[in-house]
Protein backbone atom coordinates (compact mmCIF):
# COMPACT_ATOMS: atom_id res chain seq x y z
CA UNK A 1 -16.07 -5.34 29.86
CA UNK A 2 -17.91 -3.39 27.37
CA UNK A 3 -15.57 -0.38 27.84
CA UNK A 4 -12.61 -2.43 26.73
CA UNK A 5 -14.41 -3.66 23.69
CA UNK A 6 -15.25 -0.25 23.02
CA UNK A 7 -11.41 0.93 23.39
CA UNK A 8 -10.75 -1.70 21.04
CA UNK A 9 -13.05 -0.78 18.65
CA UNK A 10 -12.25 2.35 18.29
CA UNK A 11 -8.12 1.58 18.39
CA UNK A 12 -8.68 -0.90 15.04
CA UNK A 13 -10.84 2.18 13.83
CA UNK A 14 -8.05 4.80 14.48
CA UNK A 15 -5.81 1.98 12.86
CA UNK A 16 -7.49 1.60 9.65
CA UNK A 17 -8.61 5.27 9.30
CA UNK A 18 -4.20 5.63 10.08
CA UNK A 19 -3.66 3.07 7.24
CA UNK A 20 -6.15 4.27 4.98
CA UNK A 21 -4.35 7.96 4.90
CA UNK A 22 -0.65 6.43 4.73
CA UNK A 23 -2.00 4.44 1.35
CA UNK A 24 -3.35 7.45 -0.23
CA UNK A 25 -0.36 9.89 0.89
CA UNK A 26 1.54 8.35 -2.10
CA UNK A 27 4.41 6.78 0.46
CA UNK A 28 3.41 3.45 -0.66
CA UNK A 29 3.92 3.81 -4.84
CA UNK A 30 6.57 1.56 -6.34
CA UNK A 31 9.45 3.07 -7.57
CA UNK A 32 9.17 3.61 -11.43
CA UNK A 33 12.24 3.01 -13.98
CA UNK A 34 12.64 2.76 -17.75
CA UNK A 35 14.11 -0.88 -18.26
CA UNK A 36 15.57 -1.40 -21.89
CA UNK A 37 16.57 -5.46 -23.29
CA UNK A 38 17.98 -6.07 -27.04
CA UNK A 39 15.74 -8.61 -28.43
CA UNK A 40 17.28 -10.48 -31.42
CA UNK A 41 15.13 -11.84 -34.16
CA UNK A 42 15.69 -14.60 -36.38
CA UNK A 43 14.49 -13.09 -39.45
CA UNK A 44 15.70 -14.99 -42.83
C-alpha cells in the first residue's frame, strides 16, 4: 500500500512540475490584437 501512494505521489508531482513548465513555455499567452471603435460625442 505505501508503494502505490508513493507512485501516486510522485505521478501528481511529475504532473505539476509538467504543468508548471507548459505555463511558463509561453504556449498558454492569449493572442494579442489592436481593436479600434468610433466613439461619437455629443459635444454642443
Amino acid at each position: 500500500m505505501g508503494r502505490l501512494i508513493r507512485l501516486i505521489l510522485i505521478l501528481i508531482l511529475l504532473g505539476v512540475i509538467a504543468l508548471v513548465g507548459y505555463a511558463y513555455s509561453g504556449y498558454l499567452q492569449p493572442e494579442q490584437r489592436s481593436v479600434t471603435q468610433p466613439v461619437d460625442l455629443d459635444v454642443d
